[in-house]
C-alpha atoms as a PDB file:
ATOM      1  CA  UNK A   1     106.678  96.979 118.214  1.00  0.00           C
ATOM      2  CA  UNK A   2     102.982  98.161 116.951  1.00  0.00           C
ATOM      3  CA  UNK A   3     102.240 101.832 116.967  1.00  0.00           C
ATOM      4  CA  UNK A   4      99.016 102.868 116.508  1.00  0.00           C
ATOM      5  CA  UNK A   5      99.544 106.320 114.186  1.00  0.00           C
ATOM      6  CA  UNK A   6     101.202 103.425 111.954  1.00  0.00           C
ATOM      7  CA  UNK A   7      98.725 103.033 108.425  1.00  0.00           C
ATOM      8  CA  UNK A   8      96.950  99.614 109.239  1.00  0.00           C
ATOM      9  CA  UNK A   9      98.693  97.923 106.303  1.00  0.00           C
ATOM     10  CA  UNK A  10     101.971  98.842 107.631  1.00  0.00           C
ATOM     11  CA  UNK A  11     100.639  97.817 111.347  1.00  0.00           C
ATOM     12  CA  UNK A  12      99.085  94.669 110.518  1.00  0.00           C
ATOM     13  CA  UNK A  13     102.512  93.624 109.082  1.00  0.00           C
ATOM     14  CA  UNK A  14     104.204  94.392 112.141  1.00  0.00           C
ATOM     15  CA  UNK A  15     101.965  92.383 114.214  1.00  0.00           C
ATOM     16  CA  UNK A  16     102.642  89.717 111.884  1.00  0.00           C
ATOM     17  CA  UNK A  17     105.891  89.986 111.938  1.00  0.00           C
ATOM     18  CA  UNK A  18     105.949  90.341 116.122  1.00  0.00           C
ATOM     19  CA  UNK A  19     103.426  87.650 116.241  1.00  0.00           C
ATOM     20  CA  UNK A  20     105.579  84.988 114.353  1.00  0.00           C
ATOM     21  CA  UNK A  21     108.769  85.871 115.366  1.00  0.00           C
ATOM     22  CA  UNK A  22     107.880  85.688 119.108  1.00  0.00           C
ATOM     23  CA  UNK A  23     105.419  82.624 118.891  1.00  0.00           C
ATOM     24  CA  UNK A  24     105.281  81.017 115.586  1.00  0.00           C
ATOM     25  CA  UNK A  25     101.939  82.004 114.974  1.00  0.00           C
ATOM     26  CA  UNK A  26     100.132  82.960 111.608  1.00  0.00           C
ATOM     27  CA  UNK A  27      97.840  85.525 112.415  1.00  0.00           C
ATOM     28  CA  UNK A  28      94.573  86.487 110.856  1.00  0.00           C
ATOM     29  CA  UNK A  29      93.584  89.670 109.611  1.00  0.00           C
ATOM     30  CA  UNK A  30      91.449  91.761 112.225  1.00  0.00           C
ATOM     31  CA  UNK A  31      87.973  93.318 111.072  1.00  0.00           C
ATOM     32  CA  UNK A  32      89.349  96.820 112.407  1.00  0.00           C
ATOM     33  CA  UNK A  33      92.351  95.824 109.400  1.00  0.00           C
ATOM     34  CA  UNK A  34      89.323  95.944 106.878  1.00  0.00           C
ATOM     35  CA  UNK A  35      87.572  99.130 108.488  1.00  0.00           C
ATOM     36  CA  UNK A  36      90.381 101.165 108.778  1.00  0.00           C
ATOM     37  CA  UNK A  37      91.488 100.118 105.132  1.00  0.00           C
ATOM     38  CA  UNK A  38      88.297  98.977 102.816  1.00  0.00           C
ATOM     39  CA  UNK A  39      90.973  98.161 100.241  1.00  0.00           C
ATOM     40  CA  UNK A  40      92.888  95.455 102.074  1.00  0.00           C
ATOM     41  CA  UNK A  41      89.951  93.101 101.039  1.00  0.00           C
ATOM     42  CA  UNK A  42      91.125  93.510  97.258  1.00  0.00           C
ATOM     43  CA  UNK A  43      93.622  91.502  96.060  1.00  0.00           C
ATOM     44  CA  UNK A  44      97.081  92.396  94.957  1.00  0.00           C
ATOM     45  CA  UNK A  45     100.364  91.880  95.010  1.00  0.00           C
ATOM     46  CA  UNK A  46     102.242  93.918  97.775  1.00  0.00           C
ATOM     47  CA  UNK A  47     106.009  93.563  98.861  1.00  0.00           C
ATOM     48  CA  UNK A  48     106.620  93.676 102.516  1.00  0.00           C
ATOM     49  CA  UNK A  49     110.293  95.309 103.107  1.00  0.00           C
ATOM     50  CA  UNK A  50     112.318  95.934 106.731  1.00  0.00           C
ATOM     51  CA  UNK A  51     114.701  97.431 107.910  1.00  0.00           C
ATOM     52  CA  UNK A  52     116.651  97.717 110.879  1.00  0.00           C
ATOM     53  CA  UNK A  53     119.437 100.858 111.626  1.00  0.00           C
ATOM     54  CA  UNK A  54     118.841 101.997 108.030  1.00  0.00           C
ATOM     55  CA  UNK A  55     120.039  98.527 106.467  1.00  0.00           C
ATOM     56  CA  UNK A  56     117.563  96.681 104.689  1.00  0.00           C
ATOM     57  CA  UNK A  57     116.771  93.695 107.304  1.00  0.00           C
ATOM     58  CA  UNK A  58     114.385  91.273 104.461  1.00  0.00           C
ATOM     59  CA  UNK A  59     111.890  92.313 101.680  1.00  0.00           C
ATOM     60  CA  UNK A  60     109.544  89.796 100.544  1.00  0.00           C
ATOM     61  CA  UNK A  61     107.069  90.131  97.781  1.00  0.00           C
ATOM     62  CA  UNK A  62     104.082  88.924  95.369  1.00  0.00           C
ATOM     63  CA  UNK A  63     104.214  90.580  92.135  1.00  0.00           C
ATOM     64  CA  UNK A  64     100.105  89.622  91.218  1.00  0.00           C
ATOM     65  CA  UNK A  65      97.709  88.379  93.891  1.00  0.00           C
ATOM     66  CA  UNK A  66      98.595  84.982  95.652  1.00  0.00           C
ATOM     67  CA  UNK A  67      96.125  85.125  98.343  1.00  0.00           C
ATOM     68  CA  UNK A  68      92.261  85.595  98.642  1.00  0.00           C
ATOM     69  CA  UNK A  69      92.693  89.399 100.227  1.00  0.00           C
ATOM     70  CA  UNK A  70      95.299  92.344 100.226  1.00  0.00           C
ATOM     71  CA  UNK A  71      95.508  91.892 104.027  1.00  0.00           C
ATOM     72  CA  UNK A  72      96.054  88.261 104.270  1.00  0.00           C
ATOM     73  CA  UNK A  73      98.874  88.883 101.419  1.00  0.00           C
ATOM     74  CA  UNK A  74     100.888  91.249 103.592  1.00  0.00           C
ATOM     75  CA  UNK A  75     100.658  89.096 106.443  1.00  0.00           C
ATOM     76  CA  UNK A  76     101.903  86.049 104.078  1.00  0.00           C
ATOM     77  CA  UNK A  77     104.529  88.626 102.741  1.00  0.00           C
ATOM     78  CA  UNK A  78     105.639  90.322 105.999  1.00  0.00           C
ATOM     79  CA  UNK A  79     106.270  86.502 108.195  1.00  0.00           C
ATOM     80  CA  UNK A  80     108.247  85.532 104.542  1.00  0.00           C
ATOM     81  CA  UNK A  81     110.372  88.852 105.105  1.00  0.00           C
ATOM     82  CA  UNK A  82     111.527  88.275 108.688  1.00  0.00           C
ATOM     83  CA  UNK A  83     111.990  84.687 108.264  1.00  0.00           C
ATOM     84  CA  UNK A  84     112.514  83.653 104.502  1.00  0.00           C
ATOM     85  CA  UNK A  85     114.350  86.040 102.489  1.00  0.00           C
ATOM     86  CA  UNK A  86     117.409  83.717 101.599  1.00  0.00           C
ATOM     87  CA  UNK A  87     119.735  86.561 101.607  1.00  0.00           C
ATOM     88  CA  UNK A  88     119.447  87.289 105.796  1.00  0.00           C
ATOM     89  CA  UNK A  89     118.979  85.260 108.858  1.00  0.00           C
ATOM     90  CA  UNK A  90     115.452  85.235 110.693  1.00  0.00           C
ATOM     91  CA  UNK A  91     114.306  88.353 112.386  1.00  0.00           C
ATOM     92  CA  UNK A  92     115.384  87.655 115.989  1.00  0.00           C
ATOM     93  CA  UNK A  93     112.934  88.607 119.362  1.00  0.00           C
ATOM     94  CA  UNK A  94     115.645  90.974 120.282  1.00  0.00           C
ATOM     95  CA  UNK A  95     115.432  93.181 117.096  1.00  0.00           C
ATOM     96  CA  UNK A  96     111.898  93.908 116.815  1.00  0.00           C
ATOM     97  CA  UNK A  97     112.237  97.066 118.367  1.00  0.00           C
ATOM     98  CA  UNK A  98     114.304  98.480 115.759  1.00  0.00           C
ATOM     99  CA  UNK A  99     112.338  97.422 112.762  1.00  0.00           C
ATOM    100  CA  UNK A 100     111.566  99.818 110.302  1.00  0.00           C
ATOM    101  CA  UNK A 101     108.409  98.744 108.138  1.00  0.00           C
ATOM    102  CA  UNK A 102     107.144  99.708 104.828  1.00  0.00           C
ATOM    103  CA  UNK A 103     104.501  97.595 102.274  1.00  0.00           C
ATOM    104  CA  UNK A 104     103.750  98.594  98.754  1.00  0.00           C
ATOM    105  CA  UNK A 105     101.173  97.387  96.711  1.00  0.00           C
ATOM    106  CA  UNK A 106     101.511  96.807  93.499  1.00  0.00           C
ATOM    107  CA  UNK A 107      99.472  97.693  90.252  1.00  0.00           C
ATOM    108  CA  UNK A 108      99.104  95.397  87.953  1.00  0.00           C
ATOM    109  CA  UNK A 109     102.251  94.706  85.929  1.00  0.00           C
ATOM    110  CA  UNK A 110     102.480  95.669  82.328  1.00  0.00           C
ATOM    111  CA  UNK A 111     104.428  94.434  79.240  1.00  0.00           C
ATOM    112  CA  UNK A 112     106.923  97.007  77.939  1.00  0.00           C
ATOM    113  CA  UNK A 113     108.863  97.293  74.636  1.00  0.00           C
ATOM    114  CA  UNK A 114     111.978  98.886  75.653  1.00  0.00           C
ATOM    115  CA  UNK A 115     113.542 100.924  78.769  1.00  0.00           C
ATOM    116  CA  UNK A 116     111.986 104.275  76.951  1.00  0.00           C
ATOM    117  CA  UNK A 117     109.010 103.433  78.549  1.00  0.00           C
ATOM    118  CA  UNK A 118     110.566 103.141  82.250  1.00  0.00           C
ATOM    119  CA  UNK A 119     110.807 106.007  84.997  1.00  0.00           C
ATOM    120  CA  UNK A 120     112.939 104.421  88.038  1.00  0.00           C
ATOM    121  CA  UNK A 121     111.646 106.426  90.532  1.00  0.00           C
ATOM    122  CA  UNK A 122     107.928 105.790  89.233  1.00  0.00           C
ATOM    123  CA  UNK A 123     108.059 102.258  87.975  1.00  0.00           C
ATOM    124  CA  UNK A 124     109.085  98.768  89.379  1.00  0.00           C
ATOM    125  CA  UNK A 125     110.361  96.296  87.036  1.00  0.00           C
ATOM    126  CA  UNK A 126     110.069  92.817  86.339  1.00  0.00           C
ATOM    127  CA  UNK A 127     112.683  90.923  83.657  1.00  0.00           C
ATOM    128  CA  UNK A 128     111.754  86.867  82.638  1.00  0.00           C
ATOM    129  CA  UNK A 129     114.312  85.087  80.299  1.00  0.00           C
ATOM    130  CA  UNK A 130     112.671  81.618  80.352  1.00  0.00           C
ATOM    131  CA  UNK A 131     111.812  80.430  84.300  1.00  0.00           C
ATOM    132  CA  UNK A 132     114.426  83.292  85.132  1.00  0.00           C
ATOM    133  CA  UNK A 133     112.803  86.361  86.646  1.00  0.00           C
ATOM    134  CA  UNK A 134     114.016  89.123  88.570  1.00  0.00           C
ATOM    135  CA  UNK A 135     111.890  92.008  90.238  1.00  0.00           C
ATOM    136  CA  UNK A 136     112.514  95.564  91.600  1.00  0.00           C
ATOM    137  CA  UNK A 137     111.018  97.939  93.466  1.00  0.00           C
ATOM    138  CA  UNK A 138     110.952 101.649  91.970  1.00  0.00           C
ATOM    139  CA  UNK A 139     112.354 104.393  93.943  1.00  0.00           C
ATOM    140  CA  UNK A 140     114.678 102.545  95.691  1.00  0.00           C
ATOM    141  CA  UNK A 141     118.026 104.076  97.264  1.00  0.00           C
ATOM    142  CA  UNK A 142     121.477 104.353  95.062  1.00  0.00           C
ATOM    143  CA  UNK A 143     119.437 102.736  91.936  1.00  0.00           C
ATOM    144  CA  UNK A 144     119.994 106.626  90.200  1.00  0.00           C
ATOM    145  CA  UNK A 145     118.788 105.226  86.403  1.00  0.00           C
ATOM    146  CA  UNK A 146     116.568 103.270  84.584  1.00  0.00           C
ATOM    147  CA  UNK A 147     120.249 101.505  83.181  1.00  0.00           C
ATOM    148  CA  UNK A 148     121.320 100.866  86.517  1.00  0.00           C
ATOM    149  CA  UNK A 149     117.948  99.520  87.247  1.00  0.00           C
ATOM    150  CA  UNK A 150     117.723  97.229  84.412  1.00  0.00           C
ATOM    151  CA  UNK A 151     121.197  96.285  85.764  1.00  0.00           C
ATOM    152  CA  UNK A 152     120.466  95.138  88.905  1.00  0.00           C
ATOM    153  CA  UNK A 153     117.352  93.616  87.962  1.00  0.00           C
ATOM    154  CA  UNK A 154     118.920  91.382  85.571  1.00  0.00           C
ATOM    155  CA  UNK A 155     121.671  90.311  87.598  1.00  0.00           C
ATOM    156  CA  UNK A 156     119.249  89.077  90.103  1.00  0.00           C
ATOM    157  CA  UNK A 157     117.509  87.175  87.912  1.00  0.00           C
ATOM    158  CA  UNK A 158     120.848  85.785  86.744  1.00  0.00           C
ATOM    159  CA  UNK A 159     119.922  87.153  82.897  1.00  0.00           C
ATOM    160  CA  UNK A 160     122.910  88.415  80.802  1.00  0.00           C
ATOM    161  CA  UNK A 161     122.973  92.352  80.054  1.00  0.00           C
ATOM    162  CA  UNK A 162     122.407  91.654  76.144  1.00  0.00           C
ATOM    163  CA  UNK A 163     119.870  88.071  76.715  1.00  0.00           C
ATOM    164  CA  UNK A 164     116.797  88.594  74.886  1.00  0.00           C
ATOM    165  CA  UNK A 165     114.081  89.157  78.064  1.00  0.00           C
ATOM    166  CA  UNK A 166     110.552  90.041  78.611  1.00  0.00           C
ATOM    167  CA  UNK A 167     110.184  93.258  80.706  1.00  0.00           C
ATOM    168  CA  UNK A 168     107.200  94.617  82.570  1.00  0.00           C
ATOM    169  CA  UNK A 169     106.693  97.629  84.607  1.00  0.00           C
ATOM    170  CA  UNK A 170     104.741  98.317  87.679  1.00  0.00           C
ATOM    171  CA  UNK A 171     103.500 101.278  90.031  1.00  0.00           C
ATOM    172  CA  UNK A 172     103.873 100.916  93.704  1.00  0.00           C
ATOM    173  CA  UNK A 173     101.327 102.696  96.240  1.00  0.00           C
ATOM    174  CA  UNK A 174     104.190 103.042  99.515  1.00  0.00           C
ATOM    175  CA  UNK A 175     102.964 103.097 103.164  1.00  0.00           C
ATOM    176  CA  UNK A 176     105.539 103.393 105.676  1.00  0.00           C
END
């Protein structure tokens, strides 16, 4: 499933991926990981997202730094996304081969007052109402507005179109 012209954030999640799916095993960032990629020993959050035909397959994400490095965050983040994302079945041996993989990683998010101060293509989002929260991704396919991103955004987190809500936006550096 690895391919080495792959950017090592994007391969180290595939390994992690391959390596959990086929034998339950957590691996451990390689020093070639931090080498290749001086930045993976930062900490931030980064979304691990895959695909398989085209479809999106499981996405899986930290919005701010859960883990101690960048690298052990996408390998938390990419096992989470073949295995965890509630709304797909686990990643299956068989359909490794056809994974598509792609990790961003995230600046740090930012309050906002209003949607004038959104781009969808150049900002994620994040809405809280209370313990409800609700994050995308910018850029992402058939999401043509900053409306129809604050759209779907709120109706993940389950927050009404005119609820009161805390939003934050968020750049995304995208390897693939």
């Amino acid at each position: 499933m690895t391919r080495p012209s792959l950017h090592p954030l994007v391969k180290l999640a595939a390994e992690a991926v391959e390596a959990f799916v086929r034998n339950r095993e957590i691996i451990a960032p390689l020093v070639d990981v931090f080498e290749q990629y001086p930045q993976a020993h930062r900490r931030a959050g980064a979304f691990v997202c895959l695909k398989a035909r085209g479809q999106l397959r499981g996405c899986i994400g930290t919005t701010e730094p859960t883990r101690e490095t960048l690298a052990v965050e996408i390998v938390e983040n990419a096992v989470a996304a073949a295995t965890r994302d509630p709304r797909f079945e686990p990643v299956r041996p068989d359909e490794l081969v056809e994974l598509a993989i792609t990790v961003d990683v995230l600046s740090t998010p930012e309050p906002v007052a209003d949607e004038t101060r959104l781009d969808h293509r150049r900002y994620g989002v994040i809405v809280r109402a209370g313990a409800r929260h609700g994050v995308l991704l910018p850029d992402i396919e058939h999401i043509n507005s900053v409306h129809e991103q604050l759209v779907t955004v709120r109706l993940k987190a389950g927050i009404g179109p005119d609820e009161p809500a805390e939003l934050f936006r968020f750049e995304v550096t995208r390897y693939t």
